[in-house]
N, C-alpha and C. Protein backbone atom coordinates (compact mmCIF):
# COMPACT_ATOMS: atom_id res chain seq x y z
N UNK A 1 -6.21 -87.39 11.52
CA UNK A 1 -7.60 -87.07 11.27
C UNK A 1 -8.00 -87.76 9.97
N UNK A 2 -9.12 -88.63 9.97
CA UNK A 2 -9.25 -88.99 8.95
C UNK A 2 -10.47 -88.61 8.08
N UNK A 3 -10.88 -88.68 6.86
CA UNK A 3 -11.45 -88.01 5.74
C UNK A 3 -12.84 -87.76 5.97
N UNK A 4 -13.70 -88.61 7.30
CA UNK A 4 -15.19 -88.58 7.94
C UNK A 4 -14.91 -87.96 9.26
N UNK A 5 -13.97 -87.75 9.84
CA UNK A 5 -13.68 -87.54 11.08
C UNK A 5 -14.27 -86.83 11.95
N UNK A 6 -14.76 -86.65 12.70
CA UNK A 6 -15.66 -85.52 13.54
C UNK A 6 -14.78 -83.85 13.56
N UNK A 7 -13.84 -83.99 13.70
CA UNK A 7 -13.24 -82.97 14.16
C UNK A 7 -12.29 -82.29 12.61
N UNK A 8 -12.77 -82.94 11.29
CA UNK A 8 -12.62 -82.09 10.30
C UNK A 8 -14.18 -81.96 9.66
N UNK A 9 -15.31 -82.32 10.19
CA UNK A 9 -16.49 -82.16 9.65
C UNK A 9 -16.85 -81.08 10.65
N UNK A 10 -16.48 -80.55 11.75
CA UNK A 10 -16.58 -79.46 12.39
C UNK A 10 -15.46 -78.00 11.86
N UNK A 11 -14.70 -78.54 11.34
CA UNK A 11 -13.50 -77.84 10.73
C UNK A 11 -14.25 -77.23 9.63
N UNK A 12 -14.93 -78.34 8.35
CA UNK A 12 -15.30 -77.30 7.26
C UNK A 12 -16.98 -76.73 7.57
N UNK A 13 -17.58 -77.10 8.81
CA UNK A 13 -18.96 -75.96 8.90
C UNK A 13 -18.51 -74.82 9.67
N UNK A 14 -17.33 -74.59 10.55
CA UNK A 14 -16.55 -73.50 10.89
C UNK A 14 -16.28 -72.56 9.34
N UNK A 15 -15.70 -73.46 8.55
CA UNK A 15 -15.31 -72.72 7.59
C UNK A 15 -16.52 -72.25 6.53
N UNK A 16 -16.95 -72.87 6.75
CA UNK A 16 -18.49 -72.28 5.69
C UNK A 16 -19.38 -72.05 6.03
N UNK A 17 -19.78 -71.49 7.33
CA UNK A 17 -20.01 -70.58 8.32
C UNK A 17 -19.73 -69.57 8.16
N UNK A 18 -17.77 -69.55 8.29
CA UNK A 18 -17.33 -68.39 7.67
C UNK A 18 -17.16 -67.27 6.84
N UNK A 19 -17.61 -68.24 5.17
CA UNK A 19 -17.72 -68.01 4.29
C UNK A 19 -19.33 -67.69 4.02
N UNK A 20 -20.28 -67.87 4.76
CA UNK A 20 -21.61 -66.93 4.71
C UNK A 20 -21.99 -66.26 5.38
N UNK A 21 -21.02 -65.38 6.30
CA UNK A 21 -21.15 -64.84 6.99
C UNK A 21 -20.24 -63.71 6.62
N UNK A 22 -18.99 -63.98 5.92
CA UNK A 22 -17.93 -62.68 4.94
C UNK A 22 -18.91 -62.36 3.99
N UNK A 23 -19.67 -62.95 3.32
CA UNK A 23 -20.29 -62.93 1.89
C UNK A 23 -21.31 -62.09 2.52
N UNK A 24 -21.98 -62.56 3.48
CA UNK A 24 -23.30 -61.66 4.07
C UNK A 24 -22.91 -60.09 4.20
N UNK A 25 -21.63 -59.81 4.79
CA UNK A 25 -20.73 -58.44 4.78
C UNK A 25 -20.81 -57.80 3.85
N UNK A 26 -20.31 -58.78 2.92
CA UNK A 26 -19.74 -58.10 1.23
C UNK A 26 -21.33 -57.73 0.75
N UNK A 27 -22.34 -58.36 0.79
CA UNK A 27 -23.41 -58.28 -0.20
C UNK A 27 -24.23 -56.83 0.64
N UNK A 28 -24.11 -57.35 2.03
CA UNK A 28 -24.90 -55.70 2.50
C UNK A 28 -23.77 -54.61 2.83
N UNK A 29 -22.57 -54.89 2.55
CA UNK A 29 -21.53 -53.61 2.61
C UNK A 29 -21.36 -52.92 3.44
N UNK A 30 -21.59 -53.99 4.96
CA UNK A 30 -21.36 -52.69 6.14
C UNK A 30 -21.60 -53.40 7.42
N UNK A 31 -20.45 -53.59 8.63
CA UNK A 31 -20.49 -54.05 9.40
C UNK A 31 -21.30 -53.68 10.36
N UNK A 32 -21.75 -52.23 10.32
CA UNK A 32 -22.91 -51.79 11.58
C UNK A 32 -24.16 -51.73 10.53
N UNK A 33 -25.16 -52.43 11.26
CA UNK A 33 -26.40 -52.71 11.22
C UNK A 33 -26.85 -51.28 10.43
N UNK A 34 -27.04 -51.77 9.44
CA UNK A 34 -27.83 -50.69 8.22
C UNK A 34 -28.87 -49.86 8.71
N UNK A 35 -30.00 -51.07 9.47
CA UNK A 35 -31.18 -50.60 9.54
C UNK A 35 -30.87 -50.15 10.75
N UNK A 36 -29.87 -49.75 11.84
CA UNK A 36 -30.21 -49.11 12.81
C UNK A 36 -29.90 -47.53 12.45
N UNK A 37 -28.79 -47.83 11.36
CA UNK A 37 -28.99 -46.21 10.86
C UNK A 37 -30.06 -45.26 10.84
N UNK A 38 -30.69 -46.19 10.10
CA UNK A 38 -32.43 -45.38 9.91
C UNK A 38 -32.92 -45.12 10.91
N UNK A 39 -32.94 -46.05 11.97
CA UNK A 39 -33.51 -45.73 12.91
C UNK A 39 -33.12 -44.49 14.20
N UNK A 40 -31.58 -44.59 13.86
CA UNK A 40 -30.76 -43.26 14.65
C UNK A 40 -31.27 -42.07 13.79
N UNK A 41 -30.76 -42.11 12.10
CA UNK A 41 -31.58 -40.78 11.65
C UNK A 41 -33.60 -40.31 11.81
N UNK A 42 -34.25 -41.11 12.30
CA UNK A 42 -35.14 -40.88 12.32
C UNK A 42 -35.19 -40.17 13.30
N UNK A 43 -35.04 -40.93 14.39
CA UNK A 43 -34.54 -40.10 15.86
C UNK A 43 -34.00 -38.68 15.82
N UNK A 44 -32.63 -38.81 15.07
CA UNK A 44 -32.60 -37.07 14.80
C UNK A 44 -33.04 -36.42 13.97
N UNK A 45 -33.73 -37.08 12.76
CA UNK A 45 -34.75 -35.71 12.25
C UNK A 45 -36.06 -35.26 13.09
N UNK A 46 -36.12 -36.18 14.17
CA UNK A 46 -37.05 -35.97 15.17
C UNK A 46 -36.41 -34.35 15.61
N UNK A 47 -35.74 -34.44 16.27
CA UNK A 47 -34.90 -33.93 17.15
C UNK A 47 -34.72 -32.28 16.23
N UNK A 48 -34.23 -32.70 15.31
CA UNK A 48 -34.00 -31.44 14.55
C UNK A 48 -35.49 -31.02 13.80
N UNK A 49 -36.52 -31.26 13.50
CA UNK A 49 -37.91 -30.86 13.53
C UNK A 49 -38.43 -29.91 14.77
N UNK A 50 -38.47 -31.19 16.16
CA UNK A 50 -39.09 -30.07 17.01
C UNK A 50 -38.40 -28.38 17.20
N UNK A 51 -36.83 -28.70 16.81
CA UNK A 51 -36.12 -27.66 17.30
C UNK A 51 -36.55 -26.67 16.07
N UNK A 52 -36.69 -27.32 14.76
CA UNK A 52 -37.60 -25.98 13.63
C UNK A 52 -38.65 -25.48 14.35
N UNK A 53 -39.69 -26.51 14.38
CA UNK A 53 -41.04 -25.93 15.03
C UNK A 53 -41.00 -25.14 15.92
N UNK A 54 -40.37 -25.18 16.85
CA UNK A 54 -39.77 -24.32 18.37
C UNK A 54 -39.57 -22.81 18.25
N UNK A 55 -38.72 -23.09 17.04
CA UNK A 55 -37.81 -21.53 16.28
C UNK A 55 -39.04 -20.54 15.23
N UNK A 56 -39.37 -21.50 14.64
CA UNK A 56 -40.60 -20.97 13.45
C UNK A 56 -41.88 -21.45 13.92
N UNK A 57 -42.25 -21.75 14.95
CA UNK A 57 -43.58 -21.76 15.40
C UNK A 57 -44.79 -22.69 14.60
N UNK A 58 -43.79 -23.71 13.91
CA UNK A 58 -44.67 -24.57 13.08
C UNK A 58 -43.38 -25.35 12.38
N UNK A 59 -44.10 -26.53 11.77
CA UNK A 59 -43.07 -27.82 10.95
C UNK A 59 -42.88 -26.64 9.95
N UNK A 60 -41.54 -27.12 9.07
CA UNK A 60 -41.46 -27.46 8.29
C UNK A 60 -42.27 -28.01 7.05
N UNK A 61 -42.22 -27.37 6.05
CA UNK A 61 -42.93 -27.81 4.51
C UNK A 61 -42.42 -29.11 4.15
N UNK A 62 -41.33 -29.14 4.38
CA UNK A 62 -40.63 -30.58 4.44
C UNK A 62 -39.32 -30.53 4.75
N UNK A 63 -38.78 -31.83 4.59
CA UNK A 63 -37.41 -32.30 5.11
C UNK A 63 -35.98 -31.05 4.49
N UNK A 64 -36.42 -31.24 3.15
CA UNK A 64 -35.52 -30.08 2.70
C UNK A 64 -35.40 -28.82 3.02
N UNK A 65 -36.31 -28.34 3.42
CA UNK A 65 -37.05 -26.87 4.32
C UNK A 65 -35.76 -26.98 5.39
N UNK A 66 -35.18 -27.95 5.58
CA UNK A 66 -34.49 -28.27 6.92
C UNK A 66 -32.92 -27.39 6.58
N UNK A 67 -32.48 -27.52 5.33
CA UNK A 67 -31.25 -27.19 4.98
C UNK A 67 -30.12 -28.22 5.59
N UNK A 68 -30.63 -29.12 5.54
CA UNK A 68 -29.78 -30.66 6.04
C UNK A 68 -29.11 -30.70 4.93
N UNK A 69 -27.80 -31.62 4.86
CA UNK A 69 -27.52 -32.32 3.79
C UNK A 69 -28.25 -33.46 2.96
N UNK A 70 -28.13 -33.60 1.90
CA UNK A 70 -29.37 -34.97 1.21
C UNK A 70 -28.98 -36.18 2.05
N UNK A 71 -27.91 -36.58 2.79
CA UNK A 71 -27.93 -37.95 3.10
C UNK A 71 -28.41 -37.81 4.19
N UNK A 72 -28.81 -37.16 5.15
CA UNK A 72 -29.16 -36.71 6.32
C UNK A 72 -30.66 -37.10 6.24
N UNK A 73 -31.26 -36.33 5.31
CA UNK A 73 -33.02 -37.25 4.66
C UNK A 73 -33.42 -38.31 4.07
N UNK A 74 -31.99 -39.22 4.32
CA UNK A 74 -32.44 -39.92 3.46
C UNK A 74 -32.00 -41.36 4.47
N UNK A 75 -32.66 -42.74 3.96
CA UNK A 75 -32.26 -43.83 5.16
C UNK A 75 -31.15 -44.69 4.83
N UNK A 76 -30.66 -45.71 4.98
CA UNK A 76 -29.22 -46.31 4.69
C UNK A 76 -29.24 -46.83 3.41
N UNK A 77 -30.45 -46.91 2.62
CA UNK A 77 -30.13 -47.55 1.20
C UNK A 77 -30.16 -45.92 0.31
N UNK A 78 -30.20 -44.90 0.85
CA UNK A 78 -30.34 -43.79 -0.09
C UNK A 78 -31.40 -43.25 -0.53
N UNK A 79 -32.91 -43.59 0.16
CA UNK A 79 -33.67 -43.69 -0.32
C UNK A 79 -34.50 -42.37 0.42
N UNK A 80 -34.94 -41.67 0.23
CA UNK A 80 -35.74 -40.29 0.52
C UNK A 80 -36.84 -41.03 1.74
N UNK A 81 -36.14 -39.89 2.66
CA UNK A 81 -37.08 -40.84 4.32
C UNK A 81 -38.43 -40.00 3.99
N UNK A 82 -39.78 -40.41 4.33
CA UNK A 82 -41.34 -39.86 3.51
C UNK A 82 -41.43 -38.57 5.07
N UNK A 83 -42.21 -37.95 4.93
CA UNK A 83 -42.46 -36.96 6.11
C UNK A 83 -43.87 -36.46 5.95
N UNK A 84 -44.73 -36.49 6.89
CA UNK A 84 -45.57 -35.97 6.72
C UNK A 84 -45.99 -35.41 8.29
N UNK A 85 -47.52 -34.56 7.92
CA UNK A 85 -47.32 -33.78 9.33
C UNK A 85 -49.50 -33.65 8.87
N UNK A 86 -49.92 -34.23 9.80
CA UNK A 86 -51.78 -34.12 10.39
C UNK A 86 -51.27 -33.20 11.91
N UNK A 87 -52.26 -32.04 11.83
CA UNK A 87 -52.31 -30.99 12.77
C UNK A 87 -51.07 -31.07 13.61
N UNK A 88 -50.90 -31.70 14.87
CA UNK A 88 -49.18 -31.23 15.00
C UNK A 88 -48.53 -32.95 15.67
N UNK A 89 -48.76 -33.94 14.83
CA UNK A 89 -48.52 -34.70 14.95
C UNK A 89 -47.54 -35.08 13.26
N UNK A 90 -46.46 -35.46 13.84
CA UNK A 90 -45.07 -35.62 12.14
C UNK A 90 -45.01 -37.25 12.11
N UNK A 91 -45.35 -37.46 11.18
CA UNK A 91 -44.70 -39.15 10.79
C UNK A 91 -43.33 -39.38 9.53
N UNK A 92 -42.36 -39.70 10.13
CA UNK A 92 -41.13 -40.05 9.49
C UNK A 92 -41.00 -41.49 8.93
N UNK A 93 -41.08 -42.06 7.57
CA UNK A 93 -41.35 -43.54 7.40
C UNK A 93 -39.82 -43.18 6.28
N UNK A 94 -39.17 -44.57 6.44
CA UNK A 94 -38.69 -45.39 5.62
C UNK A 94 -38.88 -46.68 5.22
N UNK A 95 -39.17 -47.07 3.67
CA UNK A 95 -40.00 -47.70 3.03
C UNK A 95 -39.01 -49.18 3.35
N UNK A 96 -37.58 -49.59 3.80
CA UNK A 96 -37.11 -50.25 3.88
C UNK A 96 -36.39 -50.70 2.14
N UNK A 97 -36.20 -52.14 2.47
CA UNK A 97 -35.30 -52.57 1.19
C UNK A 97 -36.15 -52.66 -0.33
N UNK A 98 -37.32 -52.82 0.41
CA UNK A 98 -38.60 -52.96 -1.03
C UNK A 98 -39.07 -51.64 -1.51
N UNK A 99 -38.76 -50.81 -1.09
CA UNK A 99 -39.13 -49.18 -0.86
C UNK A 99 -40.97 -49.37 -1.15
N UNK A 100 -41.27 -50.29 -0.58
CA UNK A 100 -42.62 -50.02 -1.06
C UNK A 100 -43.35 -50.22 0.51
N UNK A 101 -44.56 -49.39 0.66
CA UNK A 101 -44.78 -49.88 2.08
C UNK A 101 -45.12 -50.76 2.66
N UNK A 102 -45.34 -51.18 3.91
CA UNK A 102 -45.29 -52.70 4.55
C UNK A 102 -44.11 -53.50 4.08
N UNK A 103 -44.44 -55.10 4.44
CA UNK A 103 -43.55 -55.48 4.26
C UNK A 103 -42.70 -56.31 5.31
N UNK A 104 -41.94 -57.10 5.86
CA UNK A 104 -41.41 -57.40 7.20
C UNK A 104 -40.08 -58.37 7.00
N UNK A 105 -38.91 -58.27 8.13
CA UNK A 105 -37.93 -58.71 7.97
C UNK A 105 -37.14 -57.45 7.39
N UNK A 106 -36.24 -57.70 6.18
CA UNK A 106 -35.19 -56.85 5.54
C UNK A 106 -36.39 -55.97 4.97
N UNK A 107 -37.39 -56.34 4.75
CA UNK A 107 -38.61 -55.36 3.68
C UNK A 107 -39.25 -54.51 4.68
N UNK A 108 -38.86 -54.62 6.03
CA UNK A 108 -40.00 -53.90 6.84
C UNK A 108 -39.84 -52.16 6.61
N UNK A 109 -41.06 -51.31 7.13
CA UNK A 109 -40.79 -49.96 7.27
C UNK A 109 -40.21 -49.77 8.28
N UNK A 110 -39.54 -48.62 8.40
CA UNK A 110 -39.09 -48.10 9.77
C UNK A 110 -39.90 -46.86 10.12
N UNK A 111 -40.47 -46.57 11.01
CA UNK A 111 -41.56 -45.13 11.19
C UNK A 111 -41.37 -44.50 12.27
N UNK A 112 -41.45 -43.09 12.50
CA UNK A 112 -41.22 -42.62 13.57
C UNK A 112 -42.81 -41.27 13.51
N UNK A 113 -43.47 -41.78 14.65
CA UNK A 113 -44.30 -40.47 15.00
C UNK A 113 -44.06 -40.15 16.29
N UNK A 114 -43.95 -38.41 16.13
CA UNK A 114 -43.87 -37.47 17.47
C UNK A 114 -44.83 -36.57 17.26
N UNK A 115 -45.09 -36.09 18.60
CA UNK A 115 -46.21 -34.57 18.54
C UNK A 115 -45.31 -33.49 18.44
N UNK A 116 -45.49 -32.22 18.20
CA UNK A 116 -44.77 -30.95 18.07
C UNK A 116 -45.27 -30.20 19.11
N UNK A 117 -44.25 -29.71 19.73
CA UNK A 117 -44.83 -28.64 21.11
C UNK A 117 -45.76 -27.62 20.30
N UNK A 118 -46.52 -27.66 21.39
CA UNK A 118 -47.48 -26.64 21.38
C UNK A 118 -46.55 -25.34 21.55
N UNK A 119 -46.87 -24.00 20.48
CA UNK A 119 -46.38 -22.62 20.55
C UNK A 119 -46.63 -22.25 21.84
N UNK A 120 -45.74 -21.68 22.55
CA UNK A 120 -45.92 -20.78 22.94
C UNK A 120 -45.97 -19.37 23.08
């Protein structure tokens, strides 16, 4: 093989490929998709809301009202998931990597709105 060769100029973009793609690991610290976390916990603070409302006949004052653990409210960077609640409609936002809202790509929000059963 010699020093231009095709088949060692495929050799080192294999390898440094490699090497931004370990580094990409190391810098976000986690082989399963960060942001789907958020998006699974949103889902179950869904889940565990309606089942408050169900029991107490109304939301929750907020997330902590829940007696969850803090990482449980919070989205994969640690960051306090927002909650709010207009008549019986709940919106669950995480602000993403910018914690600020909007934003798109790694900066996007993640949001979840559900309705709350009606009492019976």
């Amino acid at each position: 093989m010699t020093a231009g060769s095709p088949n060692r100029i495929a050799a080192i973009i294999v390898a440094v490929a490699a090497l931004v793609i370990a580094g990409g690991l190391v810098f976000f610290g986690d082989l399963e998709n960060p942001a789907q976390r958020t998006r699974e916990r949103l889902e179950q603070l869904e889940n565990v809301i309606v089942l408050y409302a169900r029991e107490h006949g109304g939301p929750p004052e907020s997330l902590e009202a829940l007696g969850l653990p803090p990482e449980q409210i919070q989205d994969h960077l640690g960051e306090p998931i927002r909650y709010s609640v207009s008549g019986s409609t709940v919106l669950l936002t995480s602000y993403g990597s910018d914690k600020k809202p909007g934003g798109f790509l790694f900066k996007r929000d993640y949001k979840r709105t559900f309705d709350l059963p009606q009492p019976q």
